[in-house]
C-alpha atoms as a PDB file:
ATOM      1  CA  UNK A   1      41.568  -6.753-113.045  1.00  0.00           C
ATOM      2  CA  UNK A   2      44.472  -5.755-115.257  1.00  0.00           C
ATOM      3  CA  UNK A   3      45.655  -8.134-118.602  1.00  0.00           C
ATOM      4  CA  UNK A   4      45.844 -11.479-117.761  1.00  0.00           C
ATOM      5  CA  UNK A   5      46.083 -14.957-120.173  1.00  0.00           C
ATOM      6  CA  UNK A   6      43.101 -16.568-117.722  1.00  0.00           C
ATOM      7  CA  UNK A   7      40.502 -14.069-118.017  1.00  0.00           C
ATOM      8  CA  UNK A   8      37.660 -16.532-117.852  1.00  0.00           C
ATOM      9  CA  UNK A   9      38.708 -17.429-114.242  1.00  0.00           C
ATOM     10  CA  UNK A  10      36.520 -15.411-112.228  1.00  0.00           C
ATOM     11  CA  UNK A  11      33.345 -16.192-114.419  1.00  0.00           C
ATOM     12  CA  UNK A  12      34.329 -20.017-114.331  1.00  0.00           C
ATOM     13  CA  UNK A  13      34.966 -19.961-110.522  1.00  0.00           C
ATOM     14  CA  UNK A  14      31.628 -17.965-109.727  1.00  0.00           C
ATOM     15  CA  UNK A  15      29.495 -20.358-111.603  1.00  0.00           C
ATOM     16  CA  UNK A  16      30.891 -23.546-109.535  1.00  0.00           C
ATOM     17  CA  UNK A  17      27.647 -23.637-106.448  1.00  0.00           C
ATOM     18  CA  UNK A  18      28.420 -22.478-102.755  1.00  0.00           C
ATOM     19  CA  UNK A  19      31.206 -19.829-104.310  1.00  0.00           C
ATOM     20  CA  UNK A  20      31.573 -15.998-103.299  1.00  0.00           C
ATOM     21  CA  UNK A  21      34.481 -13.926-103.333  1.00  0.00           C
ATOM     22  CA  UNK A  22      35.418 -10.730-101.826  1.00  0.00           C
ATOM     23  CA  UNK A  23      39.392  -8.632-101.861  1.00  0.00           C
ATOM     24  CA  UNK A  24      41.672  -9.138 -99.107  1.00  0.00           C
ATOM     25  CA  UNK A  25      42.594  -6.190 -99.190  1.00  0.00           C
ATOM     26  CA  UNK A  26      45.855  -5.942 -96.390  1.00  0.00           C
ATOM     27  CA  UNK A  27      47.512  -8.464 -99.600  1.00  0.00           C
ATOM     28  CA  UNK A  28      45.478  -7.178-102.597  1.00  0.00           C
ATOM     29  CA  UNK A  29      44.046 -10.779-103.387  1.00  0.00           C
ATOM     30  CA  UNK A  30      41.076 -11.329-104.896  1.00  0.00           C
ATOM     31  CA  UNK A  31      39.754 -14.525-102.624  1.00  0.00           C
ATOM     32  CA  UNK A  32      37.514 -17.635-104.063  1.00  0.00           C
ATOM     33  CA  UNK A  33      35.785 -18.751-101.094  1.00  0.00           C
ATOM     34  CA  UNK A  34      33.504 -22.107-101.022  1.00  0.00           C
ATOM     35  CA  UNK A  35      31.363 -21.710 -98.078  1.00  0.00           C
ATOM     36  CA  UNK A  36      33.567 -19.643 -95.134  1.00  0.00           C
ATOM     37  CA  UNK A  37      37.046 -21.487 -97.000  1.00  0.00           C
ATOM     38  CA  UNK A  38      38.989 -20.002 -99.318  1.00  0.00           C
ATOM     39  CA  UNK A  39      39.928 -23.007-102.577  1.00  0.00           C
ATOM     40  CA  UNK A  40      41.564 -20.257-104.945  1.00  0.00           C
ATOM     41  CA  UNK A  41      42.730 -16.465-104.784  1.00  0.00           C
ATOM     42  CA  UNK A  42      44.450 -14.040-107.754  1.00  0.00           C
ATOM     43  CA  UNK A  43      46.984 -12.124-106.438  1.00  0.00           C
ATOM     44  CA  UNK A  44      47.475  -8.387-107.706  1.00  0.00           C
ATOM     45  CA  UNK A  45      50.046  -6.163-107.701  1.00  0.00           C
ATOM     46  CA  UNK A  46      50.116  -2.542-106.801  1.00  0.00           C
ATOM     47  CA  UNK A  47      48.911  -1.886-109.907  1.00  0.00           C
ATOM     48  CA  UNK A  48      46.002  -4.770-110.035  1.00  0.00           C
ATOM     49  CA  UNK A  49      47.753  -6.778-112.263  1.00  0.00           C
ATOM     50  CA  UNK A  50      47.111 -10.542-111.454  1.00  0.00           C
ATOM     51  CA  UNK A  51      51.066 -11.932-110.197  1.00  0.00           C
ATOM     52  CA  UNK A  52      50.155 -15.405-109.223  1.00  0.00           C
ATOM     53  CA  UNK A  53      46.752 -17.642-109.721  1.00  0.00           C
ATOM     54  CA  UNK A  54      46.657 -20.221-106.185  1.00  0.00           C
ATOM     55  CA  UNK A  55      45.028 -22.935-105.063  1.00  0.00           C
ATOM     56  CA  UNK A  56      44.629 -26.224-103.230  1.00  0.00           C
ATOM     57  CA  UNK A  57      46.264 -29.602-104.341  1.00  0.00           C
ATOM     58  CA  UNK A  58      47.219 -33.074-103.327  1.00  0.00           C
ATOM     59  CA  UNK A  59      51.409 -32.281-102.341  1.00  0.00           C
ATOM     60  CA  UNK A  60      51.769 -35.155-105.005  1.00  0.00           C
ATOM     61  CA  UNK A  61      50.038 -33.866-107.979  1.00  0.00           C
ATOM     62  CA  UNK A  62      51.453 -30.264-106.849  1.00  0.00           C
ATOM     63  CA  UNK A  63      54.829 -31.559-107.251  1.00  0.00           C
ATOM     64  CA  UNK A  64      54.234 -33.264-110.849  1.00  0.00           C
ATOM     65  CA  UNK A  65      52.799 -29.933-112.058  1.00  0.00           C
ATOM     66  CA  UNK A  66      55.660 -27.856-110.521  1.00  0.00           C
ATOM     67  CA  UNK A  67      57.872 -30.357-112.589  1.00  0.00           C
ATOM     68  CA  UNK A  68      55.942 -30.141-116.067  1.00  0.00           C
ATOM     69  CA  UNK A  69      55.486 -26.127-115.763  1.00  0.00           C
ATOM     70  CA  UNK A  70      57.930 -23.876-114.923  1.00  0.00           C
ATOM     71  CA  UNK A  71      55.035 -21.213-114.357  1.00  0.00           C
ATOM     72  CA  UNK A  72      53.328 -23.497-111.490  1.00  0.00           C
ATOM     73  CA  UNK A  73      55.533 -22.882-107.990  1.00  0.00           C
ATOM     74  CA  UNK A  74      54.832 -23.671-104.507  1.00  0.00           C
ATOM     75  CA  UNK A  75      52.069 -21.858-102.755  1.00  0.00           C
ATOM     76  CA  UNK A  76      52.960 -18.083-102.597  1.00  0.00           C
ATOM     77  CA  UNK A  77      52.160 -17.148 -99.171  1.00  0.00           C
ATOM     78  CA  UNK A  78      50.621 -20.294 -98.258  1.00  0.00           C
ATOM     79  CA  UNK A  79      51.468 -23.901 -96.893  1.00  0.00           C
ATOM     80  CA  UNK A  80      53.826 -24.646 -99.683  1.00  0.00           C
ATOM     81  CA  UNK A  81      52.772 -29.097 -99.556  1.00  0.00           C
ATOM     82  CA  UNK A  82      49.479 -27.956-100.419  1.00  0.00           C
ATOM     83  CA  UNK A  83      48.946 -25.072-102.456  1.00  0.00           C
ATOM     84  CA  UNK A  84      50.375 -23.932-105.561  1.00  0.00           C
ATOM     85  CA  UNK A  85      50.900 -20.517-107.879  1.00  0.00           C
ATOM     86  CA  UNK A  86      50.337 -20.357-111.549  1.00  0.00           C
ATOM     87  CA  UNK A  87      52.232 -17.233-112.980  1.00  0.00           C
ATOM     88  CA  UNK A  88      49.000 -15.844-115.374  1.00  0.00           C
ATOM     89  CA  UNK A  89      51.313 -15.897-118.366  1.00  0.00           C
ATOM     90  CA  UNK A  90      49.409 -18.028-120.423  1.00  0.00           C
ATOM     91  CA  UNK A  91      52.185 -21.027-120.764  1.00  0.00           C
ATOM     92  CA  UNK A  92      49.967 -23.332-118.381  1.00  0.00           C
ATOM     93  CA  UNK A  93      47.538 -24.558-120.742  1.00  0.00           C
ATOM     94  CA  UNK A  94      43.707 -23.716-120.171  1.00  0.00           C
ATOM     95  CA  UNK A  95      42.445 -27.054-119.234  1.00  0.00           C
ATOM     96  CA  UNK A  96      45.403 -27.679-116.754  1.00  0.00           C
ATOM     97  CA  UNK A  97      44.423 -24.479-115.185  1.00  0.00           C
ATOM     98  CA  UNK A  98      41.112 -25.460-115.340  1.00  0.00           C
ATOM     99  CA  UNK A  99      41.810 -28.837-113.552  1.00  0.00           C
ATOM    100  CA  UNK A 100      43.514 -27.532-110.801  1.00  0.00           C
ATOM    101  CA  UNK A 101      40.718 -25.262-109.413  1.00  0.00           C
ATOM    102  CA  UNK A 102      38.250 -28.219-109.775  1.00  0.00           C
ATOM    103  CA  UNK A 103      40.902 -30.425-107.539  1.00  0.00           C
ATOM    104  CA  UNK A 104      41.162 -27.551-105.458  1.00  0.00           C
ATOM    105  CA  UNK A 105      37.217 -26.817-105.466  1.00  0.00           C
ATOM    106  CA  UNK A 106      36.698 -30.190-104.598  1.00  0.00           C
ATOM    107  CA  UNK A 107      39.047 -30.619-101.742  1.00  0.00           C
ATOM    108  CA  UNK A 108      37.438 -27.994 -99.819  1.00  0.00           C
ATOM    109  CA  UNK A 109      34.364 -29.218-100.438  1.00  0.00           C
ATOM    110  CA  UNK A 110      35.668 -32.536 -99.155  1.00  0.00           C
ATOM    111  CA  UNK A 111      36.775 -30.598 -96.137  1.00  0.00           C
ATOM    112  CA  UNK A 112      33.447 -30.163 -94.679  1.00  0.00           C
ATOM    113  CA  UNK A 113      30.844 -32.266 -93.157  1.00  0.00           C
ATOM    114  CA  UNK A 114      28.179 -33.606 -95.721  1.00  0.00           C
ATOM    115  CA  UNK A 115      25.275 -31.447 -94.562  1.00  0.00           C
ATOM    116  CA  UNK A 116      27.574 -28.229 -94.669  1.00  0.00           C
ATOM    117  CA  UNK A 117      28.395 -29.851 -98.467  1.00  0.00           C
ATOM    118  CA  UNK A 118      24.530 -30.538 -99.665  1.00  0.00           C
ATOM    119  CA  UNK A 119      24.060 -27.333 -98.165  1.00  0.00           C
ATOM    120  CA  UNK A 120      26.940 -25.643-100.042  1.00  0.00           C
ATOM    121  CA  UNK A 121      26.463 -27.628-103.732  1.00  0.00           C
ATOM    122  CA  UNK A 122      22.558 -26.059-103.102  1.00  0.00           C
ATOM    123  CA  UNK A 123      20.853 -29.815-102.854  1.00  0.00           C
ATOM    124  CA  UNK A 124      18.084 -30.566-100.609  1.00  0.00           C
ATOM    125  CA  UNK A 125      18.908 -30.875 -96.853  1.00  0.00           C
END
């Protein structure tokens, strides 16, 4: 992946249990996928630069972000209520980044049924 402020992404997303990723390649987006669900993608350009970090929110926590960062928009691509874009400029602080793909993490975790989950975080069945 090209220069980007939030190198540490993939490694920190990877490391979370029940994750994989692959490239969808028709858009050029690298996808985070919990189980058979995508929570987060990075979205390259032409030449692999990373355009846009997205992922899953609550619309209201979404919409206070969007108003504290100019960098965080509404979903590229996606449902705009519930998923939101980081531009990978580095102005979004680390940790905020960081919180928002644990909220998003966790919501499609939340999204399946709690076998599928124990199954997914790796726990005993």
């Amino acid at each position: 992946m090209g220069p980007m402020a939030y190198e540490w992404i993939d490694e920190y997303l990877l490391d979370k249990p029940g994750v994989s990723k692959d490239l969808q390649a028709d858009w050029n987006w690298v996808r985070y996928l919990l189980g058979d669900k995508m929570f987060a993608a990075v979205c390259l350009d032409k030449q692999d630069v990373p355009y846009y970090i997205t992922c899953k929110l609550l619309p209201q926590e979404g919409e206070l972000l969007r108003e504290q960062y100019e960098d965080i928009v509404p979903g590229y691509y996606m449902n705009k209520q519930h998923w939101n874009s980081i531009r990978p400029t580095g102005t979004v602080p680390d940790e905020t980044v960081k919180h928002m793909l644990e909220e998003s993490y966790r919501l499609v975790l939340a999204g399946f049924s709690k076998k599928k989950q124990r199954e997914l975080l790796g726990e005993e069945v």
